[in-house]
Protein backbone atom coordinates (compact mmCIF):
# COMPACT_ATOMS: atom_id res chain seq x y z
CA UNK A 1 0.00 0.00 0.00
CA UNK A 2 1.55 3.52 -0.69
CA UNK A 3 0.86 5.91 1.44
CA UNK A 4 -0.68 9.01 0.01
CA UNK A 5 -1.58 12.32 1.37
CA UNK A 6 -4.50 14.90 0.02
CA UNK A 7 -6.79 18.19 0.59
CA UNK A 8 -9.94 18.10 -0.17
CA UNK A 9 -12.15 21.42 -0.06
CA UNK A 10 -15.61 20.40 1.57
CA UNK A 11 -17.35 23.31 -0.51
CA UNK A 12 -15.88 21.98 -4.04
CA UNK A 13 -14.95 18.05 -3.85
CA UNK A 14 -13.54 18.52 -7.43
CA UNK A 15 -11.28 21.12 -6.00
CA UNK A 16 -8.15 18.65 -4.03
CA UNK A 17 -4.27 18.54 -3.74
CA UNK A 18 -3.08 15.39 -3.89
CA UNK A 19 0.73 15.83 -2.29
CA UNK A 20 2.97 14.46 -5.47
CA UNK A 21 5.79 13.28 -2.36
CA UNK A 22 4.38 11.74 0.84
CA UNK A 23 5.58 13.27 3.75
CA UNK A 24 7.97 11.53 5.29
CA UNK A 25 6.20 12.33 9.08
CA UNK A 26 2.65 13.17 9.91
CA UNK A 27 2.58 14.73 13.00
CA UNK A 28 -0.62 15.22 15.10
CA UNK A 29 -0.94 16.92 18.46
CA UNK A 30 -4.32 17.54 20.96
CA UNK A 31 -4.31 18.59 24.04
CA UNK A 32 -6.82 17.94 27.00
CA UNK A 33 -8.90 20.99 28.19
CA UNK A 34 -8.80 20.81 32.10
CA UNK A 35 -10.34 23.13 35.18
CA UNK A 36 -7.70 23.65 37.80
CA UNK A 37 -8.99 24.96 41.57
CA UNK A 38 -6.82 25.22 44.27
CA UNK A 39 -7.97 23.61 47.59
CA UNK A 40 -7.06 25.14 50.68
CA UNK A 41 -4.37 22.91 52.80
CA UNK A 42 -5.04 20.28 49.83
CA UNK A 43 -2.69 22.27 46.73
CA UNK A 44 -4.57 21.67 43.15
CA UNK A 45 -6.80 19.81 41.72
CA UNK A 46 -7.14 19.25 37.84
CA UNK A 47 -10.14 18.10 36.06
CA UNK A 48 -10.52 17.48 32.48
CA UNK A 49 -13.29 19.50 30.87
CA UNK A 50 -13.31 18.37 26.97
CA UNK A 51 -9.69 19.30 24.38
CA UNK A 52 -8.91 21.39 22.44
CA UNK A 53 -9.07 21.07 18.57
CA UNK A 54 -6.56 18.29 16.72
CA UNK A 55 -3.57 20.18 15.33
CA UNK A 56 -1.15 18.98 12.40
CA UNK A 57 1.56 19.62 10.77
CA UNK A 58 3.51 18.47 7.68
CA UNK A 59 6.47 18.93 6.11
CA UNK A 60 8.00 18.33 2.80
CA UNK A 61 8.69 19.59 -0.87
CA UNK A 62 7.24 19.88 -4.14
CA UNK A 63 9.29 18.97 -6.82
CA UNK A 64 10.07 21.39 -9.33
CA UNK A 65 9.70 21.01 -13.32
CA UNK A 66 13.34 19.91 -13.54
CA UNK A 67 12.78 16.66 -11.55
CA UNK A 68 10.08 15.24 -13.62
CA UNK A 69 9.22 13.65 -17.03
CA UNK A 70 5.92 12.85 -18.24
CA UNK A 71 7.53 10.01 -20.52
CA UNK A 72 6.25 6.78 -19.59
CA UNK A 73 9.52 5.04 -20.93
CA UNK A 74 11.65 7.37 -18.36
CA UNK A 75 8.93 6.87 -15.46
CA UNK A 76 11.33 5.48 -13.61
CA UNK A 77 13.59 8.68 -13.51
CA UNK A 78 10.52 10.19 -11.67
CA UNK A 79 11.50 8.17 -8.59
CA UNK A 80 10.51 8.56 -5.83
CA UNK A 81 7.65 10.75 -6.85
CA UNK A 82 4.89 8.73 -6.64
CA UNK A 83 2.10 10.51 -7.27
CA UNK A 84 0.85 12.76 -10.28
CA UNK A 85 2.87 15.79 -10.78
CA UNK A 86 2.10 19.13 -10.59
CA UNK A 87 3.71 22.15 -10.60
CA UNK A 88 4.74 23.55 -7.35
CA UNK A 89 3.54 27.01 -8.35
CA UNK A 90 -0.21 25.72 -9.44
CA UNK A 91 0.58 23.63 -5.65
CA UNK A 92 1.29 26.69 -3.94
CA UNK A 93 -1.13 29.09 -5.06
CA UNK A 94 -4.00 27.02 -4.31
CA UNK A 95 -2.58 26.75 -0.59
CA UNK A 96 -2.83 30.19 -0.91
CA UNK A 97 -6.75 30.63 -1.85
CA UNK A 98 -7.45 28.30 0.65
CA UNK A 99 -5.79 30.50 3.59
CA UNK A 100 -7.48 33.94 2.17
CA UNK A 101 -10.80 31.96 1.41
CA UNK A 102 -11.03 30.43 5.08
CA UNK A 103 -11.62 27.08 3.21
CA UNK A 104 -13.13 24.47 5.17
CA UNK A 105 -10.69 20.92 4.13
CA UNK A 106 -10.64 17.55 4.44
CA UNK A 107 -7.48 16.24 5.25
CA UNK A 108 -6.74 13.02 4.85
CA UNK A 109 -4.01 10.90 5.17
CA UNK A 110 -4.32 6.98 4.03
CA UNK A 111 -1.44 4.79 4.88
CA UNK A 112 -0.09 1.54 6.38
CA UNK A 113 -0.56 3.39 9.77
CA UNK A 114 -4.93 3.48 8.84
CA UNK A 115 -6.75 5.84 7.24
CA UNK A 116 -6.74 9.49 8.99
CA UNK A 117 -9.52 12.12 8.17
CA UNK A 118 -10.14 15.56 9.54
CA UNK A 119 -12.22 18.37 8.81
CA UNK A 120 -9.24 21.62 8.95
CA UNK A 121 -8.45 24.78 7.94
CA UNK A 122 -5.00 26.33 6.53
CA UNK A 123 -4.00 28.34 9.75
CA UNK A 124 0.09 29.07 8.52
CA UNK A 125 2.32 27.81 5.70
CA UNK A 126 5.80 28.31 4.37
CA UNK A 127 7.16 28.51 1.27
CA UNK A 128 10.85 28.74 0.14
CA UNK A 129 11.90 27.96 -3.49
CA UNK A 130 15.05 25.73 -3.29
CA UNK A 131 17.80 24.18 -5.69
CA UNK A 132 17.79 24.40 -9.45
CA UNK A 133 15.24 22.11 -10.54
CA UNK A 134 12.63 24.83 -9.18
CA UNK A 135 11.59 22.66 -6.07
CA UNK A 136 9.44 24.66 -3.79
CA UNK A 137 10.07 23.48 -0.04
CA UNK A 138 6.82 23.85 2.40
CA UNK A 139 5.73 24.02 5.75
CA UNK A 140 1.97 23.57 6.54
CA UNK A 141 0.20 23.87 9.82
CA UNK A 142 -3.59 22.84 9.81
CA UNK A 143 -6.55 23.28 12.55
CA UNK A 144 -9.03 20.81 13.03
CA UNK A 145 -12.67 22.51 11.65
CA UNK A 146 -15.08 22.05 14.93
CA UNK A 147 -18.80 23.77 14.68
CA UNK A 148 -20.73 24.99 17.48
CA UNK A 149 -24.58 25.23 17.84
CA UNK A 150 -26.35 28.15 18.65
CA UNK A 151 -29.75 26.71 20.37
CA UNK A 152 -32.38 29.70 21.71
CA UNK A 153 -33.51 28.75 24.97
CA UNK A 154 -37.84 29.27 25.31
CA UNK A 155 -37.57 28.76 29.40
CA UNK A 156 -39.78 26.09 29.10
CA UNK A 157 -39.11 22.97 31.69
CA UNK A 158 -37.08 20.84 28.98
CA UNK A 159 -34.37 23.62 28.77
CA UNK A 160 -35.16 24.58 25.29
CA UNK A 161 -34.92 21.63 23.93
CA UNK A 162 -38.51 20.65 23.53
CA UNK A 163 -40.64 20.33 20.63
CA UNK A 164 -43.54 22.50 19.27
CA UNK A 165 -43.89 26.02 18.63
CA UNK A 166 -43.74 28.13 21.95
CA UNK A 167 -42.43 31.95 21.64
CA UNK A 168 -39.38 32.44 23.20
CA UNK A 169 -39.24 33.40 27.34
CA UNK A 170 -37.32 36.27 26.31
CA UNK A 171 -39.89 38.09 23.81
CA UNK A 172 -40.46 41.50 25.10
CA UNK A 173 -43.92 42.91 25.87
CA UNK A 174 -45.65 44.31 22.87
CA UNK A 175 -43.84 42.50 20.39
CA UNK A 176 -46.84 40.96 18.82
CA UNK A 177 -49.89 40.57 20.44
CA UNK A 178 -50.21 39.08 23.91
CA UNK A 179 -51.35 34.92 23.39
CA UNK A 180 -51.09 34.80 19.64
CA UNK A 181 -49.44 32.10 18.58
CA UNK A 182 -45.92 33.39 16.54
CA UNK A 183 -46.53 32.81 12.53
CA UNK A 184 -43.12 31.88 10.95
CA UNK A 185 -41.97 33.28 7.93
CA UNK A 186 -41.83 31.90 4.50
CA UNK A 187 -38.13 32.52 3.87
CA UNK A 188 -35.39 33.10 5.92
CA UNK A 189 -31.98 34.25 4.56
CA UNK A 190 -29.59 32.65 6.29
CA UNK A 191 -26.82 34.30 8.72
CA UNK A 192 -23.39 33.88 9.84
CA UNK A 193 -22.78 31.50 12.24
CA UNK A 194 -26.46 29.85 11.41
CA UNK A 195 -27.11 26.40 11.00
CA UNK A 196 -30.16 23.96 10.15
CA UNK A 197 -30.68 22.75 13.84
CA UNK A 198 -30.70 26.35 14.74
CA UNK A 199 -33.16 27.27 11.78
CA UNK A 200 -34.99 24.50 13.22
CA UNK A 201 -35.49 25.12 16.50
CA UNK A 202 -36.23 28.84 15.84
CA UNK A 203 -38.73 28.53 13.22
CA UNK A 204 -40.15 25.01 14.15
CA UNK A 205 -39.65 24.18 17.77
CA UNK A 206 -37.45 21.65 17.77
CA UNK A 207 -33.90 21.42 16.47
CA UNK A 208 -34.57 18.10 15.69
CA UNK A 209 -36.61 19.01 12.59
CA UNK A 210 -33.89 20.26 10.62
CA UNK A 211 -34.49 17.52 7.74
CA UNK A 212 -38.04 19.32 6.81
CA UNK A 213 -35.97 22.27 6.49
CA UNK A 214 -33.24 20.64 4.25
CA UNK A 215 -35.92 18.63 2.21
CA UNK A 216 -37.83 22.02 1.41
CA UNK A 217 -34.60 23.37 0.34
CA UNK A 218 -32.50 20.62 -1.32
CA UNK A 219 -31.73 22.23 -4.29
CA UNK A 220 -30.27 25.09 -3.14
CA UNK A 221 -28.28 23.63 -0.69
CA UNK A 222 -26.99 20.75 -2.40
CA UNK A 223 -26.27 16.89 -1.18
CA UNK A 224 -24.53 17.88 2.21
CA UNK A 225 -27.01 19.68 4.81
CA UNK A 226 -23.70 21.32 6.65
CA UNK A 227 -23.06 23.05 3.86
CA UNK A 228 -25.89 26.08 4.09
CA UNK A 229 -24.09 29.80 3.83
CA UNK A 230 -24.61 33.00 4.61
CA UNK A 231 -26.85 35.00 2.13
CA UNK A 232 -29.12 31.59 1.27
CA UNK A 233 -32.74 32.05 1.04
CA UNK A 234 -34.16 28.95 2.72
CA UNK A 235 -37.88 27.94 2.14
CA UNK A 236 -39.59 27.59 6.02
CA UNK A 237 -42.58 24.52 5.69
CA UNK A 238 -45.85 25.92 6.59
CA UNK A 239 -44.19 29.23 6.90
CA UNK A 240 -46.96 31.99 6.71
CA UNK A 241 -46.13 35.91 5.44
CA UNK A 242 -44.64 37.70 8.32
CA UNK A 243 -41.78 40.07 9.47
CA UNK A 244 -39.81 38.46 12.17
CA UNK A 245 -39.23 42.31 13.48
CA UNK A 246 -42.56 42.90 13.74
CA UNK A 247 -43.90 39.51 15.39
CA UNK A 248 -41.78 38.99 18.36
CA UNK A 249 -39.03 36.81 17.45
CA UNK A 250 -36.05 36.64 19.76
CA UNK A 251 -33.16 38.53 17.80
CA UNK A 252 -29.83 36.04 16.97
CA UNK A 253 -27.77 35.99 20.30
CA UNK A 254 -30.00 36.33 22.71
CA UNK A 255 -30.81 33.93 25.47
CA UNK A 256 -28.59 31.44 23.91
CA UNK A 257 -26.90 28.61 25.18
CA UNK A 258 -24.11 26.95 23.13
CA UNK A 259 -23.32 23.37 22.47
CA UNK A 260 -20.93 21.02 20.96
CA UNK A 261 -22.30 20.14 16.94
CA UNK A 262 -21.23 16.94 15.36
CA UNK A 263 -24.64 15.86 14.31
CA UNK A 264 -25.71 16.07 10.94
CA UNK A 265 -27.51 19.28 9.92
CA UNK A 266 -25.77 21.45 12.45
């Protein structure tokens, strides 16, 4: 099995770097979030409370035009690239766009070790042009991609997280009028920092109704119900004409409580 290396961009699956040289190390580091308190006559006390996000780092060079030959007779003066060939300017500027983009990535890494895959992002890289043959020596440091959920909390017994369509505890008086039922909207245009199981339990009552949302809307979001953007125009079911403004809905950020997403839809 040879061990290959790639990028993939979560937002254009055509759109990967496959690494022509394997690495020759794949470094991965986490670290444990922890509380500390401080006990009198007792000294400290540590307690894990969750991590922190995977970080990795990798190390290598792209080989420059000089170094390769697309002749299949001479493949064997291509050694030991293993992989396709590209050139390590086309390599390096796409590294680029995905740092100024804040691309979200998959990175994967398949070798003898097992198969490694991690949502990231670009944080830092390092490029220094080396050597004749126009090789282009790199340093890349990557950030494991880890979503939150932004859930509004209606006061209710369950904590917020039951169904039906209750307005939220922290509607002001005279938004709306007093014991008429909320009437959602039929669009919503989607924020930063939004995603379906939020839409859902806004709109719906229940975060867990995110796939009516994502059926209504399939087309316009496309095969992978993470993937919804700021500036969308999402379709609510059984929405009704109204102006959120206008009919007491809770504005974004309010009365929120925050928790960890790695469900679909969220």
């Amino acid at each position: 099995m040879v061990a290959q290396v790639k990028l993939v961009n979560y937002a254009d699956p055509t759109d990967e770097l496959i690494f022509p040289i394997t690495p020759s190390e794949l470094p991965e580091t986490a670290d444990a979030s922890a509380k500390s308190f401080n006990v009198i006559g007792k000294g400290s006390y540590s307690f894990p409370d969750g991590r922190a996000e995977y970080k990795l780092s990798i190390a290598g060079y792209f080989p420059g035009k000089g170094r390769w030959t697309p002749f299949p007779e001479k493949k064997l003066e291509n050694l030991p690239h293993i992989h396709d060939w590209r050139h390590p300017e086309e390599l390096t500027f796409q590294l680029r766009e995905w740092l100024n983009n804040k691309a979200k990535l998959k990175y994967v890494a398949d070798s003898k070790a097992g198969l490694m895959q991690v949502p990231v992002f670009l944080s830092k890289y390092s490029f220094t042009k080396k050597g004749p043959a126009g090789d282009i020596v790199y340093q890349l440091d990557f950030v494991e991609w880890r979503s939150l959920s932004v859930f509004i909390d209606d006061g209710g017994p369950s904590g917020g997280g039951s169904s039906g369509g209750g307005s939220d505890s922290s509607q002001s008086a005279g938004d709306g009028d007093a014991g008429e039922e909320d009437a959602n909207p039929t669009t919503y245009t989607v924020q930063p920092g939004d995603n379906l199981t939020f839409i859902s339990k806004r709109f719906l009552g229940d975060g867990g109704r995110w796939p009516e949302i994502y059926d209504a809307n399939r087309d316009t979001i496309g095969d992978d119900p993470n993937m919804i953007s700021p500036g969308m125009e999402l379709l609510i079911p059984g929405g009704t004409v109204a102006e959120p403004n206008l009919d007491g809905y809770t504005p974004m950020g309010t009365d929120a409580t925050v928790g960890s997403d790695v469900g679909d839809g969220g």
